[in-house]
PDB file of N, CA and C in Angstrom:
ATOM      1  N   UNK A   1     -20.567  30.039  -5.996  1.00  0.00           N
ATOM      2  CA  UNK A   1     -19.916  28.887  -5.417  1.00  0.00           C
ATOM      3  C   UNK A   1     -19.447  27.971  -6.539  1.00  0.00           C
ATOM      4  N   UNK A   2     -18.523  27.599  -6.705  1.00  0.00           N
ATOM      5  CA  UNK A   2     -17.356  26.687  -7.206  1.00  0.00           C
ATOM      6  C   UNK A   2     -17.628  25.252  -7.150  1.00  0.00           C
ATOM      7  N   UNK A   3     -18.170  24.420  -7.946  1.00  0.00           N
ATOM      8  CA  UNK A   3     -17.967  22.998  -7.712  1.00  0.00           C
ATOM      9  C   UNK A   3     -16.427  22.786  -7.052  1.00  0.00           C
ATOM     10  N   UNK A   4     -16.078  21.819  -6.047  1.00  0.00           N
ATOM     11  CA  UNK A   4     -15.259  21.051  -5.513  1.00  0.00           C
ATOM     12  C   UNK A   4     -15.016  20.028  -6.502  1.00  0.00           C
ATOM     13  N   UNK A   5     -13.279  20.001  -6.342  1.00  0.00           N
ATOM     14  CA  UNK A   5     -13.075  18.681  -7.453  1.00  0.00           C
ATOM     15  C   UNK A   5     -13.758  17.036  -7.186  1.00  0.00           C
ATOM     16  N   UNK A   6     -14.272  16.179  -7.473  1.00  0.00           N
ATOM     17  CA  UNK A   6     -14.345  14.873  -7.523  1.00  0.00           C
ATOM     18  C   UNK A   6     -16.519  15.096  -7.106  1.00  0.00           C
ATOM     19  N   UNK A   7     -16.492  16.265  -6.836  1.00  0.00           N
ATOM     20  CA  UNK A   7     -18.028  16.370  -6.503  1.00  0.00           C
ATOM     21  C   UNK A   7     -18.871  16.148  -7.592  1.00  0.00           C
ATOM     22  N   UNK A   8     -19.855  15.455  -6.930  1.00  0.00           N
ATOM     23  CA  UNK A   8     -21.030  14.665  -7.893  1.00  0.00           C
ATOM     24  C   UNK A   8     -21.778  15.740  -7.736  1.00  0.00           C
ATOM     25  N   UNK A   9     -22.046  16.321  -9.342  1.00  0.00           N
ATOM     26  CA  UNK A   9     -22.805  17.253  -9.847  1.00  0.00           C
ATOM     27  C   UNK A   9     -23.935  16.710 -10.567  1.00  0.00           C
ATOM     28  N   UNK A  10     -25.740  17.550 -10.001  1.00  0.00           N
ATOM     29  CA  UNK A  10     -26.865  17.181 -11.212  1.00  0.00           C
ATOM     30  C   UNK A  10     -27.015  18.259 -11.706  1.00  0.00           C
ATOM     31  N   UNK A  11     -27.350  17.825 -12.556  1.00  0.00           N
ATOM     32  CA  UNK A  11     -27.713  18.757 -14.114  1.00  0.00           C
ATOM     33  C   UNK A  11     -29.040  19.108 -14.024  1.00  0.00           C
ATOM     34  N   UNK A  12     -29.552  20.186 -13.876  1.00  0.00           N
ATOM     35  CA  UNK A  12     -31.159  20.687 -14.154  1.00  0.00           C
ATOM     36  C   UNK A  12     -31.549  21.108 -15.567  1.00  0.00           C
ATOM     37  N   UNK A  13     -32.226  20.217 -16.076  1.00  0.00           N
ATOM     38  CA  UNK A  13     -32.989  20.108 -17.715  1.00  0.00           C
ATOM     39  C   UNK A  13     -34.221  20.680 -17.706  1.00  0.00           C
ATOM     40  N   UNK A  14     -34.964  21.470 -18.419  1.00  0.00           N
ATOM     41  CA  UNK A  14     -36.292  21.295 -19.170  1.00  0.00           C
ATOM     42  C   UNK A  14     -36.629  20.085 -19.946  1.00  0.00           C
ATOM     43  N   UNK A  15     -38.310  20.458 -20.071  1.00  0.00           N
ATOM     44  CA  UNK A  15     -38.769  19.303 -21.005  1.00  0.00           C
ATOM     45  C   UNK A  15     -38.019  19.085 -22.083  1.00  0.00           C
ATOM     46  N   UNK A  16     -37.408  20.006 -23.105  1.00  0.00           N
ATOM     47  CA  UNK A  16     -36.634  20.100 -24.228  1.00  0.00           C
ATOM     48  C   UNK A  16     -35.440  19.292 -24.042  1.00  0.00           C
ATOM     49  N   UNK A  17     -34.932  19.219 -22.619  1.00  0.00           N
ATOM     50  CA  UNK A  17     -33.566  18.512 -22.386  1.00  0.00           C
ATOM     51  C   UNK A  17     -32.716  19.826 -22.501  1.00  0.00           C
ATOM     52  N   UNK A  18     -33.080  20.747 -22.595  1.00  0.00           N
ATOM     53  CA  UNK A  18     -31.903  21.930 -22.734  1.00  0.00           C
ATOM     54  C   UNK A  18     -31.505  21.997 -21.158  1.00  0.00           C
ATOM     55  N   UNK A  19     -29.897  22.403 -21.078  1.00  0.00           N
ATOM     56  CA  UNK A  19     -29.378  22.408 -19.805  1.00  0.00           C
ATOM     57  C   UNK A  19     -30.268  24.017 -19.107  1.00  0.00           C
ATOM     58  N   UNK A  20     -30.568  23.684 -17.595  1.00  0.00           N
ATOM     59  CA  UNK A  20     -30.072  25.090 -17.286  1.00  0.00           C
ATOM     60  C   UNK A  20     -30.438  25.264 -16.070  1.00  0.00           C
ATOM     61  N   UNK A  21     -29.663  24.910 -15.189  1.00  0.00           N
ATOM     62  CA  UNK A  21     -28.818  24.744 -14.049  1.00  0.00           C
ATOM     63  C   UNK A  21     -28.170  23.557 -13.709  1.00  0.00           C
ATOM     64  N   UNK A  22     -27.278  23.744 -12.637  1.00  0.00           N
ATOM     65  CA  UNK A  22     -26.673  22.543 -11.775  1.00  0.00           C
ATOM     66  C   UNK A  22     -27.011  22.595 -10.154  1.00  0.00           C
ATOM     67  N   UNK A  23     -26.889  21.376  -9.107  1.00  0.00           N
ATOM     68  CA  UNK A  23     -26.488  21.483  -7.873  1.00  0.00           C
ATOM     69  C   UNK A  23     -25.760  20.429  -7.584  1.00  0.00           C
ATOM     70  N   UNK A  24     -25.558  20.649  -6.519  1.00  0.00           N
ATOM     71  CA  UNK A  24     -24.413  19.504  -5.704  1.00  0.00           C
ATOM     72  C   UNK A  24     -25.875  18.811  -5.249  1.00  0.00           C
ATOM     73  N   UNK A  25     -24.993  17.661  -4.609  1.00  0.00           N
ATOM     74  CA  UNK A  25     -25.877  16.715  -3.809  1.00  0.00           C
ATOM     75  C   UNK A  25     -26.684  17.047  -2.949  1.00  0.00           C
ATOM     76  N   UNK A  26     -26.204  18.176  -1.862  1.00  0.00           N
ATOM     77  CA  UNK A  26     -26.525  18.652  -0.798  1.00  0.00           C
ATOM     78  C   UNK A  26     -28.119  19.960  -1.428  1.00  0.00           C
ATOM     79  N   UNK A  27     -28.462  19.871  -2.591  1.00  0.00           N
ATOM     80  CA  UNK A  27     -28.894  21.181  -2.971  1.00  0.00           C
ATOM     81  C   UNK A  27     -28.668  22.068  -3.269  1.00  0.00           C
ATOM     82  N   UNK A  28     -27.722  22.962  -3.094  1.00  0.00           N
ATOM     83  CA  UNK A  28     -26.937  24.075  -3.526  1.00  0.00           C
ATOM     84  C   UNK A  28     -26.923  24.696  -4.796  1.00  0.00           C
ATOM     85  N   UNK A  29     -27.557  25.601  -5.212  1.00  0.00           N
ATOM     86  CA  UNK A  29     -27.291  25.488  -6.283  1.00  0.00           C
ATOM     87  C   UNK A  29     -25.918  26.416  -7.206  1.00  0.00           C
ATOM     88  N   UNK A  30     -25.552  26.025  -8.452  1.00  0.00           N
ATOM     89  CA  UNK A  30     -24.191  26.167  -8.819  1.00  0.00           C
ATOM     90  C   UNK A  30     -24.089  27.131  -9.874  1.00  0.00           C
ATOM     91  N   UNK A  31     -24.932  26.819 -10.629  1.00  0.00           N
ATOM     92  CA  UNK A  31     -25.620  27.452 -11.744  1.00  0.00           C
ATOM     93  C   UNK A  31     -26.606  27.612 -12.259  1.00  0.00           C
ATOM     94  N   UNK A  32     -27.247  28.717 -13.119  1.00  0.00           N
ATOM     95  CA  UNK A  32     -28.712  28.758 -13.349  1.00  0.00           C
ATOM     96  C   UNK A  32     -29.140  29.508 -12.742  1.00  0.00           C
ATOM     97  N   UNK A  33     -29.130  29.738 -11.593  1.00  0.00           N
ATOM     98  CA  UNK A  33     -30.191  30.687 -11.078  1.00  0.00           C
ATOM     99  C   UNK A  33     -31.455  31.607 -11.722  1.00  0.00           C
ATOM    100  N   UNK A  34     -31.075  32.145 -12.627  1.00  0.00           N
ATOM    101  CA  UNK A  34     -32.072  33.211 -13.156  1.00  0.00           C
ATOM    102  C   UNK A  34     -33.124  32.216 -14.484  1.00  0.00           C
ATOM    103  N   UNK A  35     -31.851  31.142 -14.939  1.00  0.00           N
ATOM    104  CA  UNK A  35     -32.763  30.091 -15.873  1.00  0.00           C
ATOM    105  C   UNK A  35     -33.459  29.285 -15.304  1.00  0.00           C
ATOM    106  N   UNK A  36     -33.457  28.934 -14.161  1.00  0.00           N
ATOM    107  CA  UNK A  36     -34.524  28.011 -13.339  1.00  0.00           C
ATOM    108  C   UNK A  36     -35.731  29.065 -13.265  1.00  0.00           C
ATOM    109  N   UNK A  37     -35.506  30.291 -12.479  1.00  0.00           N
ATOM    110  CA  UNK A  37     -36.697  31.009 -12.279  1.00  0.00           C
ATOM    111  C   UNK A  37     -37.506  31.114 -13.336  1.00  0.00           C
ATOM    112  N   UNK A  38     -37.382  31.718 -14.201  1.00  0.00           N
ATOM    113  CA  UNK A  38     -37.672  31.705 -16.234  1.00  0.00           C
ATOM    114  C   UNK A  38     -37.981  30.855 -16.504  1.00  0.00           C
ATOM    115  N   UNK A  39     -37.662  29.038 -16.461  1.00  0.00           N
ATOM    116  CA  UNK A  39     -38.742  28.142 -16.420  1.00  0.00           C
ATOM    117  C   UNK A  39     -40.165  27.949 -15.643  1.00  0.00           C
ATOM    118  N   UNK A  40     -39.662  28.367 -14.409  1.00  0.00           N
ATOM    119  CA  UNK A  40     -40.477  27.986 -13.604  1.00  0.00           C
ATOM    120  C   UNK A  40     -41.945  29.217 -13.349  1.00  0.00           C
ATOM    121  N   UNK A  41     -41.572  30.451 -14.129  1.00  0.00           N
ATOM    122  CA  UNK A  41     -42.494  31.133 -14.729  1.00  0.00           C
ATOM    123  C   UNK A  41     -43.300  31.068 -15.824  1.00  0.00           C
ATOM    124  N   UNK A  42     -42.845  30.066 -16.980  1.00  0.00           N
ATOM    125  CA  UNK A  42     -43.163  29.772 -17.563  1.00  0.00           C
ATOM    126  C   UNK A  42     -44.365  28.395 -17.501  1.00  0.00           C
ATOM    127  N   UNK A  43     -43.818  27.649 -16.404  1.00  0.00           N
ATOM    128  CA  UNK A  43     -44.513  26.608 -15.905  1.00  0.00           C
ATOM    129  C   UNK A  43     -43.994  25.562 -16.278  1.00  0.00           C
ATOM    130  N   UNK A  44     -42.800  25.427 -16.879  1.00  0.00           N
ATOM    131  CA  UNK A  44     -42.525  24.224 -17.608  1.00  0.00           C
ATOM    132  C   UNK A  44     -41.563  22.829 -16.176  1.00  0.00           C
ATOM    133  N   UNK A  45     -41.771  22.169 -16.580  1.00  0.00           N
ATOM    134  CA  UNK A  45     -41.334  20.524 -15.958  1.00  0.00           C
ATOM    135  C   UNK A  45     -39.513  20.740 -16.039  1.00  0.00           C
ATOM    136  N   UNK A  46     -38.765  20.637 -14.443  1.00  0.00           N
ATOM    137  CA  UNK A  46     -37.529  20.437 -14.697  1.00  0.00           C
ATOM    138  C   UNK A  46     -37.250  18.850 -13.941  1.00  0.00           C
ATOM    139  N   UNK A  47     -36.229  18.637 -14.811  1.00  0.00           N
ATOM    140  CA  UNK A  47     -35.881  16.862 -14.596  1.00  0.00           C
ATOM    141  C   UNK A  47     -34.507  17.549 -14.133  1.00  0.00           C
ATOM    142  N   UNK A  48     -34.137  16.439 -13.247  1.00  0.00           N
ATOM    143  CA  UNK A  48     -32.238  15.958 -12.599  1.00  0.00           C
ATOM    144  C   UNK A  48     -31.914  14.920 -14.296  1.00  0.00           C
ATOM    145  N   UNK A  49     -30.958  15.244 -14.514  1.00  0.00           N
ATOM    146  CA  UNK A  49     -30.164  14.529 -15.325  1.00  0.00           C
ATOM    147  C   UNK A  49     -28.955  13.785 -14.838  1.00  0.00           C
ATOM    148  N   UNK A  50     -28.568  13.183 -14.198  1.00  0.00           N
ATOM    149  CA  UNK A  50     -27.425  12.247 -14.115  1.00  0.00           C
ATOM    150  C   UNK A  50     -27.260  11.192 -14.969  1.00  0.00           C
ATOM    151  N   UNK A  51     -26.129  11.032 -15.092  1.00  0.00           N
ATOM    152  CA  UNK A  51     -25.743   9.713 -16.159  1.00  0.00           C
ATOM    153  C   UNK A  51     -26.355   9.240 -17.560  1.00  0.00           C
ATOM    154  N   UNK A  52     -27.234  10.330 -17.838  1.00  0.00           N
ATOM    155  CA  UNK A  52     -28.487  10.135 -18.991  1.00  0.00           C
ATOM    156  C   UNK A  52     -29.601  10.159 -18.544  1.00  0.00           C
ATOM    157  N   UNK A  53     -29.842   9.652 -17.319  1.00  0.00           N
ATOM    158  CA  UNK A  53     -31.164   9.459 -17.109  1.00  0.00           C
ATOM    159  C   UNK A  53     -31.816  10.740 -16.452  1.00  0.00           C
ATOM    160  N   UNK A  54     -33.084  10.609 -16.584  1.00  0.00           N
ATOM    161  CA  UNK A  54     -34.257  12.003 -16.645  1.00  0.00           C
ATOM    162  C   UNK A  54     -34.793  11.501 -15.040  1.00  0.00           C
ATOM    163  N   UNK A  55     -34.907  12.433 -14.060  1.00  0.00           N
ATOM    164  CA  UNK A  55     -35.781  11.917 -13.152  1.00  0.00           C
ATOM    165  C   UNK A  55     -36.603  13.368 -12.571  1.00  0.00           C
ATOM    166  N   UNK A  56     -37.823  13.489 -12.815  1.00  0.00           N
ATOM    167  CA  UNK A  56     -38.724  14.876 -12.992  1.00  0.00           C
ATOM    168  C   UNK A  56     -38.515  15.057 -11.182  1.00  0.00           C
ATOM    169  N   UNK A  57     -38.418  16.815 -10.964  1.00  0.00           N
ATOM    170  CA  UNK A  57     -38.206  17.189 -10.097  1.00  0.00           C
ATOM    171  C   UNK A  57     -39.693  17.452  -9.587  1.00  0.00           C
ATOM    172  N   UNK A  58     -40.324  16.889  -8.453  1.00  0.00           N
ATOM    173  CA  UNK A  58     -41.776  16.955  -8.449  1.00  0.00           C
ATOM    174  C   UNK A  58     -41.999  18.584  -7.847  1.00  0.00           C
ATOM    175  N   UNK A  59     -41.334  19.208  -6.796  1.00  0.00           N
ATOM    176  CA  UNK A  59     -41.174  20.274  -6.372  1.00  0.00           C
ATOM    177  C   UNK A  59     -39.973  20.780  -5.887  1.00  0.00           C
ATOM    178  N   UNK A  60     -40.051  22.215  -6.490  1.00  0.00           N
ATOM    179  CA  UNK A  60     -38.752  22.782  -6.335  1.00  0.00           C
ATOM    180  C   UNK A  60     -39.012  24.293  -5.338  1.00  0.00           C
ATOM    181  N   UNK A  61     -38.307  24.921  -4.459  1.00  0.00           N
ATOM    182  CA  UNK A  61     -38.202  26.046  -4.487  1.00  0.00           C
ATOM    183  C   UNK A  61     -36.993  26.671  -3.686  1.00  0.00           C
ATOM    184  N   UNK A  62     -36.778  28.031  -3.960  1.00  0.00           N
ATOM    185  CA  UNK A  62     -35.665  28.643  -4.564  1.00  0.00           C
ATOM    186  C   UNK A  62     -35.566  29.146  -3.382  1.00  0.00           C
ATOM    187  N   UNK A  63     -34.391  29.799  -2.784  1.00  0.00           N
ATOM    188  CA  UNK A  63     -34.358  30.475  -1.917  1.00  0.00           C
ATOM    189  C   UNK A  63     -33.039  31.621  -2.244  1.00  0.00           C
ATOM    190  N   UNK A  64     -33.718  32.500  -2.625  1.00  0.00           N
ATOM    191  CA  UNK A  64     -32.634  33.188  -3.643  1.00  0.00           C
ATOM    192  C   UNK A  64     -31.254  33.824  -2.912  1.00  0.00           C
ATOM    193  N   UNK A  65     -31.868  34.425  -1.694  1.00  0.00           N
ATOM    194  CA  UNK A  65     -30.576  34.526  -0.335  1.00  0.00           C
ATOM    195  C   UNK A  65     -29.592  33.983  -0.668  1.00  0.00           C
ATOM    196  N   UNK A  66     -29.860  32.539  -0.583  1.00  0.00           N
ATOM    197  CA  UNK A  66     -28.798  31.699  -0.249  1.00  0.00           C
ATOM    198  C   UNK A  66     -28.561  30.725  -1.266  1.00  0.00           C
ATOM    199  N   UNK A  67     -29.605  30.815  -2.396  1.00  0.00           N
ATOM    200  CA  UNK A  67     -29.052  30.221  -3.473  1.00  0.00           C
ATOM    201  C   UNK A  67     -29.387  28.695  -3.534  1.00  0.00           C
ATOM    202  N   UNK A  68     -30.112  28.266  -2.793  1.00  0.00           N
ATOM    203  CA  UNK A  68     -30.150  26.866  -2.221  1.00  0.00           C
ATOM    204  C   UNK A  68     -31.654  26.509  -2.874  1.00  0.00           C
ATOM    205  N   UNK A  69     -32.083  25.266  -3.220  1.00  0.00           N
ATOM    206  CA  UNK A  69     -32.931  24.895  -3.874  1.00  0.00           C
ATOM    207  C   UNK A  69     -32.904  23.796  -2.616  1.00  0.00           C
ATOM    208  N   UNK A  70     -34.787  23.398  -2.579  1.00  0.00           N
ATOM    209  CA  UNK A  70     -35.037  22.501  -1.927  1.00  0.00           C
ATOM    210  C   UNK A  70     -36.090  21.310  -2.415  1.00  0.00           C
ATOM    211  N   UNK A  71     -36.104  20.339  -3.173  1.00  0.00           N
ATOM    212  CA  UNK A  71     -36.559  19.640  -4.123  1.00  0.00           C
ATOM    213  C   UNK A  71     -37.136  18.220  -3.619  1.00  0.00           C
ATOM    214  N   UNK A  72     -37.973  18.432  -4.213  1.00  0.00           N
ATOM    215  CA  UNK A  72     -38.662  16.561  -4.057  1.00  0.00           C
ATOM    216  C   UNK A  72     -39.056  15.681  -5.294  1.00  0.00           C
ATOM    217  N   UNK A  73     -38.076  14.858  -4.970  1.00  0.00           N
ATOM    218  CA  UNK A  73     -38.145  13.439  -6.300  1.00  0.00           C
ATOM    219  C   UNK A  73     -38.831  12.563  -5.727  1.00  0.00           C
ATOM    220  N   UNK A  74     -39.872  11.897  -6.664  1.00  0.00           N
ATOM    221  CA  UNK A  74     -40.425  10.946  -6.407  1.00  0.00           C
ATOM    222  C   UNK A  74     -40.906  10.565  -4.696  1.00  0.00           C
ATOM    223  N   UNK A  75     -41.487  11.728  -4.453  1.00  0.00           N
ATOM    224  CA  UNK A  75     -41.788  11.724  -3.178  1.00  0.00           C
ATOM    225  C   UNK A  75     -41.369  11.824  -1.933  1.00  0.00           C
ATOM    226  N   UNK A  76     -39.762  11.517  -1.820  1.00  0.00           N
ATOM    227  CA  UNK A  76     -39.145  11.959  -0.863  1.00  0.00           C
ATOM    228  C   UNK A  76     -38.222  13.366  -1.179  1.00  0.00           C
ATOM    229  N   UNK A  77     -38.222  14.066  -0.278  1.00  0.00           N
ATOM    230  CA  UNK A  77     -38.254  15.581  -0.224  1.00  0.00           C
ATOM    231  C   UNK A  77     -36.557  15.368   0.731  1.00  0.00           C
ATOM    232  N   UNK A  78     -36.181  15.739  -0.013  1.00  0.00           N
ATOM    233  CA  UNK A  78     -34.341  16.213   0.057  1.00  0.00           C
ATOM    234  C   UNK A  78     -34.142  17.912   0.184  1.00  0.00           C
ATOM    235  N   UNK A  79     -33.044  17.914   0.728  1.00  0.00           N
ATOM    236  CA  UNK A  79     -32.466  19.402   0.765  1.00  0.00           C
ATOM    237  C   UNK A  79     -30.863  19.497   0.914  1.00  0.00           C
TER     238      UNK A  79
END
């Protein structure tokens, strides 16, 4: 799936700050797929990056079907 033009894209970071994935707002995810999993085997902490700022993803999981990530920041749980 294709980002849409003018769509607000987050950036999925490791602790390192190295990129590696994206989603849309809605969850979706855009890119990464196989580098999210590979962190998340590893055990390591992924943050949303927008605008500079770091905000740690408290839980994530994958739904590889459909590609869709379902995540909770700071306690409220988005999809």
């Amino acid at each position: 799936m294709k980002p849409i033009k003018g769509e607000l894209i987050r950036t999925i970071v490791n602790e390192a700050g190295d990129e590696v994935g994206q989603t849309n707002l809605d969850g979706t995810l855009i890119k990464g797929h196989y580098e999210i999993d590979a962190e998340l085997k590893l055990h390591h902490k992924l943050f949303f990056r927008t605008s500079g700022a770091l905000t740690k993803i408290n839980c994530i999981t994958i739904d590889h079907t459909a590609h869709k990530i379902t995540l909770a920041v700071d306690g409220f749980s988005r999809a």
